[in-house]
C-alpha atoms as a PDB file:
ATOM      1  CA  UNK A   1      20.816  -5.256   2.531  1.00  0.00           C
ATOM      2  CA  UNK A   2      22.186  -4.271   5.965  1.00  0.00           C
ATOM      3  CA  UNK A   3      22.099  -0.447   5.675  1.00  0.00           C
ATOM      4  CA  UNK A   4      19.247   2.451   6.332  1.00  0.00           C
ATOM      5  CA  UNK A   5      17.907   5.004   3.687  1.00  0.00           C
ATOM      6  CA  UNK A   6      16.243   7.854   5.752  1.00  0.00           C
ATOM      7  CA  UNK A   7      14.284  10.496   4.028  1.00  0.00           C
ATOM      8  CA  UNK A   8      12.863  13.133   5.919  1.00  0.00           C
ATOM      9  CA  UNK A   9      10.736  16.031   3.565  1.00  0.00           C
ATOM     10  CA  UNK A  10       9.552  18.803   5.670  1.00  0.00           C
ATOM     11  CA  UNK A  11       6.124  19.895   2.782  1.00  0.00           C
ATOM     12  CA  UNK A  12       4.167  22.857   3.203  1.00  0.00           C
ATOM     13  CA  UNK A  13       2.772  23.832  -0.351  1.00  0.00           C
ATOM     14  CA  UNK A  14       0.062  23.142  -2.509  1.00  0.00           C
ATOM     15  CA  UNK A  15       0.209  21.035  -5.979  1.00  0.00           C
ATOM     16  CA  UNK A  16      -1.721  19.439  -8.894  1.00  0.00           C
ATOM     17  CA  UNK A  17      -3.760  16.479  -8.206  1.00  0.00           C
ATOM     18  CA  UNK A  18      -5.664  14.113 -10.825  1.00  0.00           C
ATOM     19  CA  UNK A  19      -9.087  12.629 -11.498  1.00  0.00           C
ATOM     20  CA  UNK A  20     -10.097   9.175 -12.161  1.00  0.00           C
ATOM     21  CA  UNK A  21      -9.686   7.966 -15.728  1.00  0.00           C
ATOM     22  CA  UNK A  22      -8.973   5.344 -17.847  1.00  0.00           C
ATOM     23  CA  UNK A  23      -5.588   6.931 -19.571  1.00  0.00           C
ATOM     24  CA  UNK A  24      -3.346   9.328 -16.995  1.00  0.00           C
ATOM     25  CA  UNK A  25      -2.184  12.157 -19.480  1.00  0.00           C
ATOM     26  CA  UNK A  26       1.596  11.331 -18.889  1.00  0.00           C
ATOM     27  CA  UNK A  27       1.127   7.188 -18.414  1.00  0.00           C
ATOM     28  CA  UNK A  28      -0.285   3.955 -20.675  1.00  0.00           C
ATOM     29  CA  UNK A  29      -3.920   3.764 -21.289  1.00  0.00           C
ATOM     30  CA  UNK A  30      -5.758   1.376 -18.308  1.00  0.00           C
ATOM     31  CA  UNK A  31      -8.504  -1.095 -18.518  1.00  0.00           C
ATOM     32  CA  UNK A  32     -10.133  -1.459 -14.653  1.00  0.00           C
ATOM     33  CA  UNK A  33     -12.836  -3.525 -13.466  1.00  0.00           C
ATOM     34  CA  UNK A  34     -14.201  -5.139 -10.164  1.00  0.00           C
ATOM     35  CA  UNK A  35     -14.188  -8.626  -9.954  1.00  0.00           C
ATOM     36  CA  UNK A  36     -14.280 -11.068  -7.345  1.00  0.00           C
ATOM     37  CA  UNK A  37     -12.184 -13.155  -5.262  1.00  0.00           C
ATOM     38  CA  UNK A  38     -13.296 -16.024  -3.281  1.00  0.00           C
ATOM     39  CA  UNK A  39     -11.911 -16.286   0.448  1.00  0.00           C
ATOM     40  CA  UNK A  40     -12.575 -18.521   3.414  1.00  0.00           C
ATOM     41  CA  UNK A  41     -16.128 -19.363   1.727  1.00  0.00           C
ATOM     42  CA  UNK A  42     -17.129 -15.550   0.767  1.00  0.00           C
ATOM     43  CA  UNK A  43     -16.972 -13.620  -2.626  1.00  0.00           C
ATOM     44  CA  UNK A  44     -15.205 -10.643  -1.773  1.00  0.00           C
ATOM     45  CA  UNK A  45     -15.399  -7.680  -4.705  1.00  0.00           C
ATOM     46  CA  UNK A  46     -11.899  -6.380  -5.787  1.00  0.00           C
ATOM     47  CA  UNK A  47     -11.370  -3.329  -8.066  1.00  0.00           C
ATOM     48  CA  UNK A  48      -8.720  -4.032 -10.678  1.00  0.00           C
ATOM     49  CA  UNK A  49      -6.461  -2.093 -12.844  1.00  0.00           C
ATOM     50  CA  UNK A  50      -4.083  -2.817 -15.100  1.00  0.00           C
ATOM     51  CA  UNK A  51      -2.227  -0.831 -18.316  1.00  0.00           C
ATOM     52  CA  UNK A  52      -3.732  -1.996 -21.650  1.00  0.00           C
ATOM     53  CA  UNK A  53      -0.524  -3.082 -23.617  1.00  0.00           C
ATOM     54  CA  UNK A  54      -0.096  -6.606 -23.166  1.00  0.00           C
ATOM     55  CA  UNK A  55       3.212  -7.226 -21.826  1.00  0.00           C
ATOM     56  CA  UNK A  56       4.816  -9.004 -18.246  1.00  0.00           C
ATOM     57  CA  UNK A  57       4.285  -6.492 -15.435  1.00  0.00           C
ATOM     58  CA  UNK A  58       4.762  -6.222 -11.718  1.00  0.00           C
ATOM     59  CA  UNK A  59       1.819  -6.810  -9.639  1.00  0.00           C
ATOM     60  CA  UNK A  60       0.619  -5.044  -6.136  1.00  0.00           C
ATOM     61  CA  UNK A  61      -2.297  -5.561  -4.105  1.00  0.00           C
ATOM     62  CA  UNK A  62      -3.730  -2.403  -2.397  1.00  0.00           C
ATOM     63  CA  UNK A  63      -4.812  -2.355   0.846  1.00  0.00           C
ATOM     64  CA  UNK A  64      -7.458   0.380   1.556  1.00  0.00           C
ATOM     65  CA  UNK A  65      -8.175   1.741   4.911  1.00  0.00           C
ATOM     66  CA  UNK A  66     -10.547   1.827   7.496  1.00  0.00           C
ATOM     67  CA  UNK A  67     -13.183   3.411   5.572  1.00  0.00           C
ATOM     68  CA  UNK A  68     -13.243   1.503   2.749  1.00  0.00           C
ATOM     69  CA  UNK A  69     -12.360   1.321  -0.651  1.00  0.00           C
ATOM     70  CA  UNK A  70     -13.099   5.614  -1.269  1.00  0.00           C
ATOM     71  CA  UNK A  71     -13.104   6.701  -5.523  1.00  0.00           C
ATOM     72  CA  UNK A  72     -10.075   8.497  -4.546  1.00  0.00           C
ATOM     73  CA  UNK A  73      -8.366   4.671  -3.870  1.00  0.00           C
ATOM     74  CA  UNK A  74      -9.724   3.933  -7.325  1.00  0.00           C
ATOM     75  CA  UNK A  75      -8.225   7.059  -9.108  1.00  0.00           C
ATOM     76  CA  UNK A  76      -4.906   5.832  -7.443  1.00  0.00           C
ATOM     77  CA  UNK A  77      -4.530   2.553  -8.652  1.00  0.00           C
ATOM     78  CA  UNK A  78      -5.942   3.954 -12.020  1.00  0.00           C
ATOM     79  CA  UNK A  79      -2.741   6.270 -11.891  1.00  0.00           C
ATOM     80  CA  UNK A  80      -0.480   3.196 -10.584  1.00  0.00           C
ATOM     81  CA  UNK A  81      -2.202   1.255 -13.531  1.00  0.00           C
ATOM     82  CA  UNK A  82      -0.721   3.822 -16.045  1.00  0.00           C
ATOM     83  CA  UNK A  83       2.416   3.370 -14.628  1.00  0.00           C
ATOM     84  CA  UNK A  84       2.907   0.178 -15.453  1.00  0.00           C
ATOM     85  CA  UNK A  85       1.570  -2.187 -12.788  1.00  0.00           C
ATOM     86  CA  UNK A  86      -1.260  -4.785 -12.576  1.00  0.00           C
ATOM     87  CA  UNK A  87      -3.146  -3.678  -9.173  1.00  0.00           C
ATOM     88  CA  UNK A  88      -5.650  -5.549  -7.587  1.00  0.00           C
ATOM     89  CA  UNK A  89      -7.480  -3.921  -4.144  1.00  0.00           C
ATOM     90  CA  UNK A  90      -9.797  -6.486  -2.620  1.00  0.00           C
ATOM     91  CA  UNK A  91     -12.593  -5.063  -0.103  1.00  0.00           C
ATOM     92  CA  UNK A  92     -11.769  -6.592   2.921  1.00  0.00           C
ATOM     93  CA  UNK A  93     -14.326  -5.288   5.227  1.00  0.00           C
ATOM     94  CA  UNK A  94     -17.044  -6.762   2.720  1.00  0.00           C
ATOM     95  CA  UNK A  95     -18.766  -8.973   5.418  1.00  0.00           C
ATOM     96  CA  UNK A  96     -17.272  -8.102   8.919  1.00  0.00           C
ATOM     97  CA  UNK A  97     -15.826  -4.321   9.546  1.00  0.00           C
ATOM     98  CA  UNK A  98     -13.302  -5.193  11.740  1.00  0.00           C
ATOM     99  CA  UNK A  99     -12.582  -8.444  10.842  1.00  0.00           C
ATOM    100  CA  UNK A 100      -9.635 -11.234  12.043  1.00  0.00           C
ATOM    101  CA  UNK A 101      -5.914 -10.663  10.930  1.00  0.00           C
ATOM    102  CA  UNK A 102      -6.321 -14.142   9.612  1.00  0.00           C
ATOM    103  CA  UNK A 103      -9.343 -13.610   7.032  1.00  0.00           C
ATOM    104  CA  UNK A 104      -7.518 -10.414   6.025  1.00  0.00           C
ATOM    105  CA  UNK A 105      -4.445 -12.284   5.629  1.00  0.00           C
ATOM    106  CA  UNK A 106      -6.149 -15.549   3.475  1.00  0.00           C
ATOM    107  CA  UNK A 107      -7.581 -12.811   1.157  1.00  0.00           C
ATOM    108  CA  UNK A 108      -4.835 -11.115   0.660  1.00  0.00           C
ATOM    109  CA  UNK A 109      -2.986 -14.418  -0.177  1.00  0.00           C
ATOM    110  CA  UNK A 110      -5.784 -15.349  -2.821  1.00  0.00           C
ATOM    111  CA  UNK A 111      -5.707 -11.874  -4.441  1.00  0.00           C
ATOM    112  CA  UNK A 112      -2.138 -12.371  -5.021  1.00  0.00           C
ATOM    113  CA  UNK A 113      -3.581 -16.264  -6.494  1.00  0.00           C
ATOM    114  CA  UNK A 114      -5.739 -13.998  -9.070  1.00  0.00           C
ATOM    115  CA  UNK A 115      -2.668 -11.756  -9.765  1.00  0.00           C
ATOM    116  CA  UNK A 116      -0.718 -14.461 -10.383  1.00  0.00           C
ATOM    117  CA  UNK A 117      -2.952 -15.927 -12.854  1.00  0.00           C
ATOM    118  CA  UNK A 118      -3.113 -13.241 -15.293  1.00  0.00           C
ATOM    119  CA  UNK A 119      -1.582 -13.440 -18.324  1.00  0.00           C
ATOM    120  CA  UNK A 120      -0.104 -10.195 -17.685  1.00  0.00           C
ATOM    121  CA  UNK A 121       1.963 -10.367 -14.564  1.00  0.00           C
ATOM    122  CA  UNK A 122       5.171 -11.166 -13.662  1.00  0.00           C
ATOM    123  CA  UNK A 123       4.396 -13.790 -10.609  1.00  0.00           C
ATOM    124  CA  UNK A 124       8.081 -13.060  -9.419  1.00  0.00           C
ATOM    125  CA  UNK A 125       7.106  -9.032  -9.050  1.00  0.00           C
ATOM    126  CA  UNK A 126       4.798  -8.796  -6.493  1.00  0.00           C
ATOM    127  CA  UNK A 127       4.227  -5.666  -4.359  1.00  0.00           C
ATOM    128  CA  UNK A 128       2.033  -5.013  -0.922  1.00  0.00           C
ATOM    129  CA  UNK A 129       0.979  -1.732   0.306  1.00  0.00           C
ATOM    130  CA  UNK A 130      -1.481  -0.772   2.400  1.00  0.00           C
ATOM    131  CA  UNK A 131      -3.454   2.966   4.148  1.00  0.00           C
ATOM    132  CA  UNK A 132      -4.082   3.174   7.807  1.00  0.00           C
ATOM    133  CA  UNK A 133      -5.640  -0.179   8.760  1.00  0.00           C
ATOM    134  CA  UNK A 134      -4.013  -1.100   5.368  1.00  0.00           C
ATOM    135  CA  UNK A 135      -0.917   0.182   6.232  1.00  0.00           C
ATOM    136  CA  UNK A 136      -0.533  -2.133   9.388  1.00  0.00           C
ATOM    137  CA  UNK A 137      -1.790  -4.923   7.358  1.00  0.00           C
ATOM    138  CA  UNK A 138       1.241  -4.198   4.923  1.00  0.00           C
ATOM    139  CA  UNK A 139       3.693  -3.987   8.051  1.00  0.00           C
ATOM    140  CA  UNK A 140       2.343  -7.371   9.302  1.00  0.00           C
ATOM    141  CA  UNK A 141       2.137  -9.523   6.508  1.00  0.00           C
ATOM    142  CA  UNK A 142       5.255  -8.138   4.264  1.00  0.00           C
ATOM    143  CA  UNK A 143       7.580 -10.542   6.369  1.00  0.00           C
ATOM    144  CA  UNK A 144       5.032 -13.133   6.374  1.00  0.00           C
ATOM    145  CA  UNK A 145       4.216 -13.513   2.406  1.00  0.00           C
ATOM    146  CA  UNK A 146       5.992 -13.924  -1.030  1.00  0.00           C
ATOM    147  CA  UNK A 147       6.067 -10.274  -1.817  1.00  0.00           C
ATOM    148  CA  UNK A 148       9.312  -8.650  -3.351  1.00  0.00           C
ATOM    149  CA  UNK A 149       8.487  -4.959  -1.272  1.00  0.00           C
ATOM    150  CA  UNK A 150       6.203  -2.837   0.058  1.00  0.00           C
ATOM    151  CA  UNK A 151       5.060   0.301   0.944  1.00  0.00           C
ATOM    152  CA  UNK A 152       3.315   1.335   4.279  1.00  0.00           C
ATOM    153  CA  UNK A 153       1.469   4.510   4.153  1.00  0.00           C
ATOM    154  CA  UNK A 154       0.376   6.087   8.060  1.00  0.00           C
ATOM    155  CA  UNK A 155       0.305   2.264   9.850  1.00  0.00           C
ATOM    156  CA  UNK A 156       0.572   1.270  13.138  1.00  0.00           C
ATOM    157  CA  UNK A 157       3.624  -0.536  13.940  1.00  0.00           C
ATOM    158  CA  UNK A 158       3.212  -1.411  17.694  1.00  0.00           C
ATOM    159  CA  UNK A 159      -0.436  -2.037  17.625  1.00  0.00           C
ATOM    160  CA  UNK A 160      -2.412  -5.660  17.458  1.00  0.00           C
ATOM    161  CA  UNK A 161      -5.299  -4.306  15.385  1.00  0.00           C
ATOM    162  CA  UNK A 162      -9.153  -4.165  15.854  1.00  0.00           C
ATOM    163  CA  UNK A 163      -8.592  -7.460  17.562  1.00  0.00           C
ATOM    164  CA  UNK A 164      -5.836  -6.710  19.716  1.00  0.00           C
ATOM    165  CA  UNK A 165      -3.397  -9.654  17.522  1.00  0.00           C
ATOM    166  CA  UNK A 166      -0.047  -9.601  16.226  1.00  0.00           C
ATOM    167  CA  UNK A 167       1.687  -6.423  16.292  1.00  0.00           C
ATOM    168  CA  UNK A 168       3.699  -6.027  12.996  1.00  0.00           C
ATOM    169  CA  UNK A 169       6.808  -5.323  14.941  1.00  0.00           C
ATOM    170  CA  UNK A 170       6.972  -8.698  16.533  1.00  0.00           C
ATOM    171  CA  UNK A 171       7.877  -9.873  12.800  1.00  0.00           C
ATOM    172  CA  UNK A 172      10.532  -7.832  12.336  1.00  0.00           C
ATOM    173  CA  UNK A 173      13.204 -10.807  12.079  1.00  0.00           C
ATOM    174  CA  UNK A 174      11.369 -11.772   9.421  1.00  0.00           C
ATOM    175  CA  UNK A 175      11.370  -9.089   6.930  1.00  0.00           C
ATOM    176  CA  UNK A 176      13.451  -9.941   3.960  1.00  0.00           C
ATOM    177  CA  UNK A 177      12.380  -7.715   1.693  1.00  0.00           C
ATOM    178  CA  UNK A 178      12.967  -3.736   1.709  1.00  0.00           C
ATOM    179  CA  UNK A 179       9.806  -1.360   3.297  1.00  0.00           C
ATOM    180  CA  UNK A 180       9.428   2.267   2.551  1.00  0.00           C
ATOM    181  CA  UNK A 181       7.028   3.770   5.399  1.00  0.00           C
ATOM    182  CA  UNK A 182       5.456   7.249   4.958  1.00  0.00           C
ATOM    183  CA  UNK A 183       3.570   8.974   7.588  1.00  0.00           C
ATOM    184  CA  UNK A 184       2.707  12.848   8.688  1.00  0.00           C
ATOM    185  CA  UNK A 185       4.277  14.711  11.387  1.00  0.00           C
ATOM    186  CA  UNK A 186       0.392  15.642  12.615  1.00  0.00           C
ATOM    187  CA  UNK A 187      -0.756  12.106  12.561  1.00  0.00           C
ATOM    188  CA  UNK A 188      -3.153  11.639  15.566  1.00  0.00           C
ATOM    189  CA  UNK A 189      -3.909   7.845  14.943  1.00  0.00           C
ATOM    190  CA  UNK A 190      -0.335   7.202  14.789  1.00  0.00           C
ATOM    191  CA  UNK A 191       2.081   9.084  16.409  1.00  0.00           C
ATOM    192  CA  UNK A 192       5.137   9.551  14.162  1.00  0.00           C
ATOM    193  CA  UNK A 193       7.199   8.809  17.450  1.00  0.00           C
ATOM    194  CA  UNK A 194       6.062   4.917  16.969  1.00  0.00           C
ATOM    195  CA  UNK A 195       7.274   5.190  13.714  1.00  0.00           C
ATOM    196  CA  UNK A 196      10.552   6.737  14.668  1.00  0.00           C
ATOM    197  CA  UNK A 197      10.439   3.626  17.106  1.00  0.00           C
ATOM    198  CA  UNK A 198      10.013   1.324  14.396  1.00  0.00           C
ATOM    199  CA  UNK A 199      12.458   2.735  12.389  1.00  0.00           C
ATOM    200  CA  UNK A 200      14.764   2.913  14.942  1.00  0.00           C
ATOM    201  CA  UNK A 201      13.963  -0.831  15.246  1.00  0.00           C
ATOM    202  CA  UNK A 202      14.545  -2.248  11.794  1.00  0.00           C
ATOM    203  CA  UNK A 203      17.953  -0.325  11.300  1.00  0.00           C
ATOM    204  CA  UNK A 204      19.175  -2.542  14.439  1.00  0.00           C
ATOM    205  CA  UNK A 205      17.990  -5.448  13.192  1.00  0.00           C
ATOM    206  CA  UNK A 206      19.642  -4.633  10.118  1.00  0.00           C
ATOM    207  CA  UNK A 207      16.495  -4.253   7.862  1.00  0.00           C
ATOM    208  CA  UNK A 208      16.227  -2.168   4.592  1.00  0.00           C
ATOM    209  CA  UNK A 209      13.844   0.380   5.068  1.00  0.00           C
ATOM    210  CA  UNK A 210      13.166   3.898   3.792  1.00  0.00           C
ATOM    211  CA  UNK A 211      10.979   6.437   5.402  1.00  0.00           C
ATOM    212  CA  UNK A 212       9.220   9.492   4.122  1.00  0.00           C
ATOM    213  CA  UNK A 213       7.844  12.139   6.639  1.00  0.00           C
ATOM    214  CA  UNK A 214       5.686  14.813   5.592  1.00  0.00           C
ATOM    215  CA  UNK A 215       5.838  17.662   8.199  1.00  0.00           C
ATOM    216  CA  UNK A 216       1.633  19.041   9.217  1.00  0.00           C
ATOM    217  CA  UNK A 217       0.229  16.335   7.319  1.00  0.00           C
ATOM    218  CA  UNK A 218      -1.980  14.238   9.103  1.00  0.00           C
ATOM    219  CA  UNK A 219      -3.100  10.769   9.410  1.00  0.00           C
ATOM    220  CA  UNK A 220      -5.080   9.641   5.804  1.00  0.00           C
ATOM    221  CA  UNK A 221      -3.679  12.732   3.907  1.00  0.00           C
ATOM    222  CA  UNK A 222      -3.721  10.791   0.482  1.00  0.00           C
ATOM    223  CA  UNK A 223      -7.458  10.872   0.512  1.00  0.00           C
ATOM    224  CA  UNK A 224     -10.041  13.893   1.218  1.00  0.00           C
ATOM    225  CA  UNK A 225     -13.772  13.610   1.586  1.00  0.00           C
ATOM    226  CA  UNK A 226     -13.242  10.101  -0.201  1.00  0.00           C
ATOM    227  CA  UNK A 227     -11.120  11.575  -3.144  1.00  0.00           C
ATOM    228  CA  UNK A 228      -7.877  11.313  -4.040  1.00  0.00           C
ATOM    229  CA  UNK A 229      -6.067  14.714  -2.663  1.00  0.00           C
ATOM    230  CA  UNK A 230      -4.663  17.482  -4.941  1.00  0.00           C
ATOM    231  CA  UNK A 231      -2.061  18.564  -2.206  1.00  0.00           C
ATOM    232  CA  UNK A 232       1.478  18.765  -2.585  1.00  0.00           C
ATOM    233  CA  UNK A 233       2.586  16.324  -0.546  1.00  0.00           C
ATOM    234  CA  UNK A 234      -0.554  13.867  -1.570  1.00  0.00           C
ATOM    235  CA  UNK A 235       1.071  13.916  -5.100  1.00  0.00           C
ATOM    236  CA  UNK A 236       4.261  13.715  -3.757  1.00  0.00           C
ATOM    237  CA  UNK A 237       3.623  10.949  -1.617  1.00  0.00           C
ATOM    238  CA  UNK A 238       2.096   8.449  -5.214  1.00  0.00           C
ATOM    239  CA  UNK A 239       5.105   9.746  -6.866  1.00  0.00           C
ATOM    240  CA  UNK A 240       7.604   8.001  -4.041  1.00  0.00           C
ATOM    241  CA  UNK A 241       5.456   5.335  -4.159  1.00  0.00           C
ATOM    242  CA  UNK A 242       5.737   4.610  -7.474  1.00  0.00           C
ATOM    243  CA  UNK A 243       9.175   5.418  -7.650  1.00  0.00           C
ATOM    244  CA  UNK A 244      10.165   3.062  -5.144  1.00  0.00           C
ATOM    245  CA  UNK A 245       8.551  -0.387  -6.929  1.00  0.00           C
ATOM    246  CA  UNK A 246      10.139   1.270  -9.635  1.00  0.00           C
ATOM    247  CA  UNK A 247      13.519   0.295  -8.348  1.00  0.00           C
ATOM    248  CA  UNK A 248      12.425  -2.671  -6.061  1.00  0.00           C
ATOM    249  CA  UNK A 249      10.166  -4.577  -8.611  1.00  0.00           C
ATOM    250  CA  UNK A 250      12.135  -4.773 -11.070  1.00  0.00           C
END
């Protein structure tokens, strides 16, 4: 697809959050666990969610960030779970905290293995998406990998990681599959000008993306004190999420 979707939300007001559980009030009932993967000669744990009707359903891995995989992660992929996807979020900073782009990348590639072999996914519906650290991670390794889209929340476009590696733009050729980035206006860690950049970027190289700013919010403004946020634009933000493999994982 050789056109740009732009969406810019300027968000100043409060809303309704929700708390971890096994049933969201308005989605399917969810079964979660954590299990393990085994990468590059390591058992990594992996918390897993997943609606309980049997049935063939998109998968996405979640990629937490920097500080780990918080309960308010959890509650998300809970919600995502109710929605109607198979989500699996492996701890990647399990035995190194700033590990190489190349162990992140082999685990992510053998989470999508354990996706793929439940009974109920769809191996063709695969989504990425990724917070902070994770969100670079899903900039970087969406044209790389076998994933049908993915969504980038606050990453760093222009930057080569803990490890000063690859920088996610370099791969922008590459991308085959349609992005949807969404980052604050007030984001220290990443300035929303290097995502203008990037945007800027992908729309000459003729790459679907969409991009969701959310004026005042800063960087990490899904998660507070380790929970999933009850702010407007935190709620907003899931919903495009959610919306999006809606219409891209289908």
């Amino acid at each position: 697809m050789k056109f740009l979707s732009l969406y810019v939300l300027m968000l100043l007001v409060g809303g309704l959050g929700a708390a971890q559980c096994s049933a969201d009030s308005a989605g399917l009932p969810v079964r979660s666990e954590t299990l393990r993967i085994a990468s590059g000669g390591q058992s990594y744990p992996a918390y897993f969610a997943a609606p309980k009707k049997e049935g063939s359903r998109p998968g996405i891995v979640l990629i937490h960030s920097f500080l780990g995989l918080e309960p308010g992660y959890r509650t998300m992929i809970d919600k995502l779970a109710a929605e109607g996807y198979v989500i699996i979020a492996p701890e990647w900073q399990t035995f190194e905290r700033s590990p190489k782009d190349a162990v992140v990348a082999e685990l992510i590639k053998n989470a999508v293995a354990r996706l793929k072999s439940d009974k109920g996914v769809n191996p063709g519906l695969l989504g990425l998406t990724g917070f902070c650290a994770g969100g670079r991670y899903t900039m970087l390794f969406l044209p790389q990998m076998e994933f049908k889209a993915g969504v980038a929340f606050y990453g760093f476009p222009y930057s080569g990681g803990f490890n000063n590696e690859s920088k996610p733009a370099d791969f922008i050729n590459q991308l085959q599959v349609p992005m949807l980035m969404i980052h604050g206006t007030r984001d220290e860690a990443s300035k929303i000008a290097d995502i203008y950049r990037y945007a800027t970027d992908l729309d000459a190289a003729g790459k679907y993306f969409e991009l969701k700013v959310f004026q005042g919010q800063p960087h990490g403004f899904l998660i507070e004190k380790g929970r999933l946020s009850e702010s407007g634009p935190a709620r907003d933000a899931f919903g495009e999420m959610a919306t999006f493999f809606k219409r891209t994982l289908k």
